[in-house]
N, C-alpha and C. Protein backbone atom coordinates (compact mmCIF):
# COMPACT_ATOMS: atom_id res chain seq x y z
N UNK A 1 87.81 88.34 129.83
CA UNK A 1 88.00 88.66 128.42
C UNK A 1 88.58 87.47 127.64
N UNK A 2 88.72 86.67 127.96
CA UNK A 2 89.05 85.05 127.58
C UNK A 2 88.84 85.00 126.10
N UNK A 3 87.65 85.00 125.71
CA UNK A 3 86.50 84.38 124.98
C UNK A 3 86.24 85.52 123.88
N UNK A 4 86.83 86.40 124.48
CA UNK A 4 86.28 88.15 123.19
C UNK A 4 87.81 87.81 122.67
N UNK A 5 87.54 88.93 121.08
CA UNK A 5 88.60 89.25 119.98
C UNK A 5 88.94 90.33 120.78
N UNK A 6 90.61 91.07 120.54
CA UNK A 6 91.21 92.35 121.39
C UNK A 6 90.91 92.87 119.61
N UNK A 7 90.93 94.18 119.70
CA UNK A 7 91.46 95.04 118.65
C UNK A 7 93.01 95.06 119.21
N UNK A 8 93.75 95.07 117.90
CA UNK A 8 95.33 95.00 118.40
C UNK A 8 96.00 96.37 117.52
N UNK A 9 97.03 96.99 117.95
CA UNK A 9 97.37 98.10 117.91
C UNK A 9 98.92 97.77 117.46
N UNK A 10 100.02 97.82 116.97
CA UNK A 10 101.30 97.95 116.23
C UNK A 10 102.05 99.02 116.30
N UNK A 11 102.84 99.40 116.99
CA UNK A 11 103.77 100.83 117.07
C UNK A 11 104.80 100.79 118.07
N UNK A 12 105.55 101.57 117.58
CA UNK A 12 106.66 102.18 118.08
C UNK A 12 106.12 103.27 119.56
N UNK A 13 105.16 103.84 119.98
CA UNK A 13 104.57 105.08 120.30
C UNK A 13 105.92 105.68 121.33
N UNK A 14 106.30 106.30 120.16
CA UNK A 14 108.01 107.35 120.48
C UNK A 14 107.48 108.43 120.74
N UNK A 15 106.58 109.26 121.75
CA UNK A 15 106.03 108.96 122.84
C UNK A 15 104.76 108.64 122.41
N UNK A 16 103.82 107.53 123.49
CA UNK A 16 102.58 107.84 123.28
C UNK A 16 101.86 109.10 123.13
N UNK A 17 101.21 109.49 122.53
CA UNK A 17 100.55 110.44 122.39
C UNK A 17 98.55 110.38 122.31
N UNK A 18 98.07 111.84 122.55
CA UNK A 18 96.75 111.67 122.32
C UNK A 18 96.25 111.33 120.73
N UNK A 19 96.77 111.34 119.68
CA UNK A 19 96.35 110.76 118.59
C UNK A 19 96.02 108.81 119.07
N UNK A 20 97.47 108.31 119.87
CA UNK A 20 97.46 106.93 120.07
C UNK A 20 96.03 106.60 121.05
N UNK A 21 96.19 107.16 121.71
CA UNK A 21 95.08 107.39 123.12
C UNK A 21 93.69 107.39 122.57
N UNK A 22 93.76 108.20 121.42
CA UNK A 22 91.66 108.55 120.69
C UNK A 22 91.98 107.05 120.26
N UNK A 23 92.52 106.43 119.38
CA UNK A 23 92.55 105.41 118.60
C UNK A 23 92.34 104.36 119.69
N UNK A 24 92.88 103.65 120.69
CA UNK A 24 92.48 102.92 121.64
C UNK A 24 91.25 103.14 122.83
N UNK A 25 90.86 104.32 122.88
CA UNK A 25 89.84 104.77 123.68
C UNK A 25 88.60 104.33 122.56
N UNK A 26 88.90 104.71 121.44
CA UNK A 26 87.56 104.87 120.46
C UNK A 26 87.34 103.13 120.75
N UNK A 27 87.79 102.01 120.06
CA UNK A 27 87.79 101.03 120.41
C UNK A 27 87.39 100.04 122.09
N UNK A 28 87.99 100.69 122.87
CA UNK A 28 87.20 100.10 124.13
C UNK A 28 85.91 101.09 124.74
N UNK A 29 85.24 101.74 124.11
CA UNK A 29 83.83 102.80 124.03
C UNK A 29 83.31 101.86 123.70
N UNK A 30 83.52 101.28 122.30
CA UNK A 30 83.01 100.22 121.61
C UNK A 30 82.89 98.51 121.82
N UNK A 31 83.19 99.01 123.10
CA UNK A 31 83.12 97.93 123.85
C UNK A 31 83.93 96.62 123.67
N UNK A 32 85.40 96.65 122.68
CA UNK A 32 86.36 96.34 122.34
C UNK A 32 87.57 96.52 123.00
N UNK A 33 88.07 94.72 123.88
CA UNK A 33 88.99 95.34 124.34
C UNK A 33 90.36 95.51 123.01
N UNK A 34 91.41 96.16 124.06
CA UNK A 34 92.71 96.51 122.93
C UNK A 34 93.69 95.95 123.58
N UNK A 35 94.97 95.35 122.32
CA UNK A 35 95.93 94.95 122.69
C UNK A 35 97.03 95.81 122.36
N UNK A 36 97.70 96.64 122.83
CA UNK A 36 99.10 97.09 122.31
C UNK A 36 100.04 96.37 122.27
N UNK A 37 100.45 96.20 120.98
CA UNK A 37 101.58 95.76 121.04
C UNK A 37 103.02 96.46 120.38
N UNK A 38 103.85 96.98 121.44
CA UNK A 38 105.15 97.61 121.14
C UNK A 38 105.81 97.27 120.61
N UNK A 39 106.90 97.86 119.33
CA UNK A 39 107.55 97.35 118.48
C UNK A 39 108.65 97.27 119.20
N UNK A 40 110.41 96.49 119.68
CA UNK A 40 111.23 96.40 120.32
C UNK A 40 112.04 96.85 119.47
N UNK A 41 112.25 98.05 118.71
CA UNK A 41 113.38 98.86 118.00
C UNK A 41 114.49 99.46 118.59
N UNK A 42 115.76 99.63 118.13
CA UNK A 42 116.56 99.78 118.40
C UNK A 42 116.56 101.47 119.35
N UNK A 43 117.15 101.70 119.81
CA UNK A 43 117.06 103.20 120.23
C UNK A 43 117.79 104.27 119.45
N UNK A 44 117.35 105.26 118.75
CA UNK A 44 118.05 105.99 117.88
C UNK A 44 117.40 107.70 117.86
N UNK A 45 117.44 108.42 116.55
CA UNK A 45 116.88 109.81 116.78
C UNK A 45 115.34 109.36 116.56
N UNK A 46 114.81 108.76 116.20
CA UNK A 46 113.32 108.46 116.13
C UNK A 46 112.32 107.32 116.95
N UNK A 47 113.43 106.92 117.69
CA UNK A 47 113.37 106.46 118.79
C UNK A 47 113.87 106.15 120.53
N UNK A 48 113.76 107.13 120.82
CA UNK A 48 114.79 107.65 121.85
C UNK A 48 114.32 107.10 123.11
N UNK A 49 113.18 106.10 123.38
CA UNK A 49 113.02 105.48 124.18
C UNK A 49 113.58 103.65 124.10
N UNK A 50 113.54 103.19 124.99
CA UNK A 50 113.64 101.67 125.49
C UNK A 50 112.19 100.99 125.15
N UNK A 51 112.08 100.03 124.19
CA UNK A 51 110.68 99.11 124.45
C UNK A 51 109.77 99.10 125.93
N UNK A 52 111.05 98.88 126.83
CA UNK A 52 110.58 98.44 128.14
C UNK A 52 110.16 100.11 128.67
N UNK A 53 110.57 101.16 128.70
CA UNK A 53 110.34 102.68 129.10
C UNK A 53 108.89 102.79 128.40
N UNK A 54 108.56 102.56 126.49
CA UNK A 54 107.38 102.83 126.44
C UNK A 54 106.43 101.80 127.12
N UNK A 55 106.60 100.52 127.39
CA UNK A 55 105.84 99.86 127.99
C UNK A 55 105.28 100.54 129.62
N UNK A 56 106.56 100.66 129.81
CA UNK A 56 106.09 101.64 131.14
C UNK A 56 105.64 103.45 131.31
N UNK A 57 105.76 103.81 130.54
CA UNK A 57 104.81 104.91 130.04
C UNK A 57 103.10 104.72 129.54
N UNK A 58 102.63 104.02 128.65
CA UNK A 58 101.85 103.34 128.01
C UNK A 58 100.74 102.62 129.36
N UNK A 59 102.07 101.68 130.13
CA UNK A 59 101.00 101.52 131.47
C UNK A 59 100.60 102.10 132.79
N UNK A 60 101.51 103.25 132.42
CA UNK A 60 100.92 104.19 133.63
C UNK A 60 100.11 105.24 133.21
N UNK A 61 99.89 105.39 131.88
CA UNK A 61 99.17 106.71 131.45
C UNK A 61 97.75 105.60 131.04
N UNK A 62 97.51 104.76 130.70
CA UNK A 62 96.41 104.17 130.45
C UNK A 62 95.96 102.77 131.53
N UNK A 63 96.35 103.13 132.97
CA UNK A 63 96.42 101.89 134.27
C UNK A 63 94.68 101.77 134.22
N UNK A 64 93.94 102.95 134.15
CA UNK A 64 92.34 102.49 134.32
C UNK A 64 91.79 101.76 133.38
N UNK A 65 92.60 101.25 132.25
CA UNK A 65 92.16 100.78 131.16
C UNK A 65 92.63 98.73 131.93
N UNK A 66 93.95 98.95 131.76
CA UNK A 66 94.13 98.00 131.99
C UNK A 66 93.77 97.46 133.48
N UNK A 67 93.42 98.15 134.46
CA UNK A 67 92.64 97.47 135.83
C UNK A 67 91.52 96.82 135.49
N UNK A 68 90.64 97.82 134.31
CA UNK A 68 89.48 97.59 134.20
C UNK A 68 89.39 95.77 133.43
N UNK A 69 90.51 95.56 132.82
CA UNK A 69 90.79 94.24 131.93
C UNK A 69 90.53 94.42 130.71
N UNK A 70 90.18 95.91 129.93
CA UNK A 70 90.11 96.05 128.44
C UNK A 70 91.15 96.62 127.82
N UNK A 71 92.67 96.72 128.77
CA UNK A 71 93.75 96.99 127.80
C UNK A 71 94.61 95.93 128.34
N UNK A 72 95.34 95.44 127.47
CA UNK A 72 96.83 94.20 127.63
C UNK A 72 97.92 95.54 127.09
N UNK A 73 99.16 95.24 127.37
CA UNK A 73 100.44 96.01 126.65
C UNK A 73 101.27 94.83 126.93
N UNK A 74 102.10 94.79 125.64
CA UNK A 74 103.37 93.61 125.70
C UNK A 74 104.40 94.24 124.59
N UNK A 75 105.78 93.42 125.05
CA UNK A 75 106.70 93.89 123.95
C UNK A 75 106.61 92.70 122.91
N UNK A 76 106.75 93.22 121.54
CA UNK A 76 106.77 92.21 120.80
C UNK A 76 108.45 92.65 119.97
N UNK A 77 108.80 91.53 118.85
CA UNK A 77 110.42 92.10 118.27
C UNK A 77 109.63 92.67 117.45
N UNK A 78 110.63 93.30 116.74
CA UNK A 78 110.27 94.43 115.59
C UNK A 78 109.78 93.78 114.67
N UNK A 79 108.85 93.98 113.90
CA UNK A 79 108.40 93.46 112.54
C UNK A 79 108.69 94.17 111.12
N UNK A 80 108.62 93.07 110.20
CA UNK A 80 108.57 93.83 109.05
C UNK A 80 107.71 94.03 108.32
N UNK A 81 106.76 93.54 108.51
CA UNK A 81 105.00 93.66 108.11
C UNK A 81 104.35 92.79 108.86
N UNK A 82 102.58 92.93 108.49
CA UNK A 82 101.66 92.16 108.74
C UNK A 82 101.34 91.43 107.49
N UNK A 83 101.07 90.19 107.14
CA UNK A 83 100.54 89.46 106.44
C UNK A 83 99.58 88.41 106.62
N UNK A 84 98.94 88.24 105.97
CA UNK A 84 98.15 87.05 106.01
C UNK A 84 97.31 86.03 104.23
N UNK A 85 97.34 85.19 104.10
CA UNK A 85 97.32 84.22 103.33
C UNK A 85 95.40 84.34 102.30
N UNK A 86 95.02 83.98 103.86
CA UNK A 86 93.09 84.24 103.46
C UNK A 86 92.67 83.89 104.74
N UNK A 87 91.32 84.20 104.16
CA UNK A 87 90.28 85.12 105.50
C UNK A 87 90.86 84.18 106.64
N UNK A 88 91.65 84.83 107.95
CA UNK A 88 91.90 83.84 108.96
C UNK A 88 90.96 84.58 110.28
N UNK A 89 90.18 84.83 109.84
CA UNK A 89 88.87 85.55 111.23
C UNK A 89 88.98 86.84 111.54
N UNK A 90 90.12 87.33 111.22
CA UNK A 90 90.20 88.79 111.49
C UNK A 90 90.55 89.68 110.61
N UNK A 91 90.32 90.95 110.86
CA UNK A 91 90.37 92.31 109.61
C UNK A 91 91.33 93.32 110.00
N UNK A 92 91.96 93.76 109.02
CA UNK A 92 92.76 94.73 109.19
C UNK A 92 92.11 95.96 108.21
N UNK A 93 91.87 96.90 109.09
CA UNK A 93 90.93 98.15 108.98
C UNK A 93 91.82 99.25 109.41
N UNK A 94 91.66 100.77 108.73
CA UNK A 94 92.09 101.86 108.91
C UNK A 94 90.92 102.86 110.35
N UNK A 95 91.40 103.23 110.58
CA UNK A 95 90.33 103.99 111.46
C UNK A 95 90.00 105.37 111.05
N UNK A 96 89.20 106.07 111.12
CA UNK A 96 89.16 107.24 110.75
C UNK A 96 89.38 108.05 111.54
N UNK A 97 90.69 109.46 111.68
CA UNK A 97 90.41 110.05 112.63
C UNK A 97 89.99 111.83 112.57
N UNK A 98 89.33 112.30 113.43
CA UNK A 98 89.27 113.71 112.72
C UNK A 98 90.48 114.46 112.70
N UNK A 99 89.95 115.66 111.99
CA UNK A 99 91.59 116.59 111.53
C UNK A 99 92.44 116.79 112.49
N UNK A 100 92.26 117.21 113.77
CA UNK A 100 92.86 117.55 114.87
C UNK A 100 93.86 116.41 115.33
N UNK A 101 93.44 114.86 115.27
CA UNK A 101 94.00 113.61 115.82
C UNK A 101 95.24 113.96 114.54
N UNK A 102 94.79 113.80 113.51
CA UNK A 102 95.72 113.76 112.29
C UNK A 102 96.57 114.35 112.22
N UNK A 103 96.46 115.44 112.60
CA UNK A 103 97.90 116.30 113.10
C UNK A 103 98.91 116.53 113.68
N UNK A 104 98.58 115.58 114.79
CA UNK A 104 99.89 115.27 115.49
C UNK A 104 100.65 114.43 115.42
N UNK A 105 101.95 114.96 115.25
CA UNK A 105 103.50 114.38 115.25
C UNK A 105 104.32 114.14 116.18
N UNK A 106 104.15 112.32 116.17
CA UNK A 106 105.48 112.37 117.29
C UNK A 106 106.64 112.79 117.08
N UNK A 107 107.34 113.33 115.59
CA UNK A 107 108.28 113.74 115.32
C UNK A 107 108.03 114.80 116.36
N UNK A 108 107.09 115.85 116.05
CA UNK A 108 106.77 117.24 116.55
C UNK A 108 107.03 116.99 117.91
N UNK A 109 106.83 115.89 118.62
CA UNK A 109 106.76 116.09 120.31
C UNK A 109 108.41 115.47 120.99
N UNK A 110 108.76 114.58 120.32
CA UNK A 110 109.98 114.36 120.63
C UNK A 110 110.94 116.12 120.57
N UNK A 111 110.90 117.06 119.19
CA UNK A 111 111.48 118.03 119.42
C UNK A 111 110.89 118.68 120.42
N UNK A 112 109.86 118.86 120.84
CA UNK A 112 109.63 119.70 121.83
C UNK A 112 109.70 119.05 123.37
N UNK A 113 110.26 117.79 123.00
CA UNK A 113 110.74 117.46 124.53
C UNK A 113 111.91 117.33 124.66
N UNK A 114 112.92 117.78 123.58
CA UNK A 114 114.40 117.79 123.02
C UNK A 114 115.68 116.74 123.40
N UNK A 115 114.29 115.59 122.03
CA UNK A 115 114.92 114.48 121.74
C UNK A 115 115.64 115.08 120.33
């Protein structure tokens, strides 16, 4: 995968969830690999995991991705946006997801795992 563009991914995933999962699956279908990259936020009520815990969640729930060589996961520091100047080769695009993906809240799952 040297030589290919990753689709790259930005989050906190306080827990990963299947909304995160359609969004990176849809992308390597498409024969796109993906890069996650974890935000390194502090630990608090909306984040009740360790960078390094979701990294290791993230790579054990998606290991066939990354054996296969179409998923990377890394910690990156927290950001305060994405920017860019002009066209530097790549696009920043919304994805579409259906109603069902849209609905779920990691707020919602942290309470029901009673964070």
């Amino acid at each position: 995968m040297k030589n290919k563009k990753y689709a790259m991914f930005v989050g906190r995933y306080q827990p990963l969830h299947d909304g995160h999962k359609y969004l990176f699956i849809k992308k390597i279908e498409e024969g796109v690999p993906v890069l996650i990259a974890i935000r390194d936020v502090p630990t608090d009520e909306k984040n009740p995991f360790t960078a390094k815990e979701v990294l290791e969640n993230v790579s054990t729930q998606l290991i066939e991705h990354i054996k296969s060589g179409m998923l990377k996961v890394m910690i990156i520091p927290d950001i305060e946006g994405v920017y860019y100047g002009r066209d530097v080769g790549y696009k920043v695009e919304q994805i579409e997801v259906p109603d069902h993906i849209k609905e779920i809240s990691a707020t919602k799952i942290r309470k029901e795992m009673g964070l």
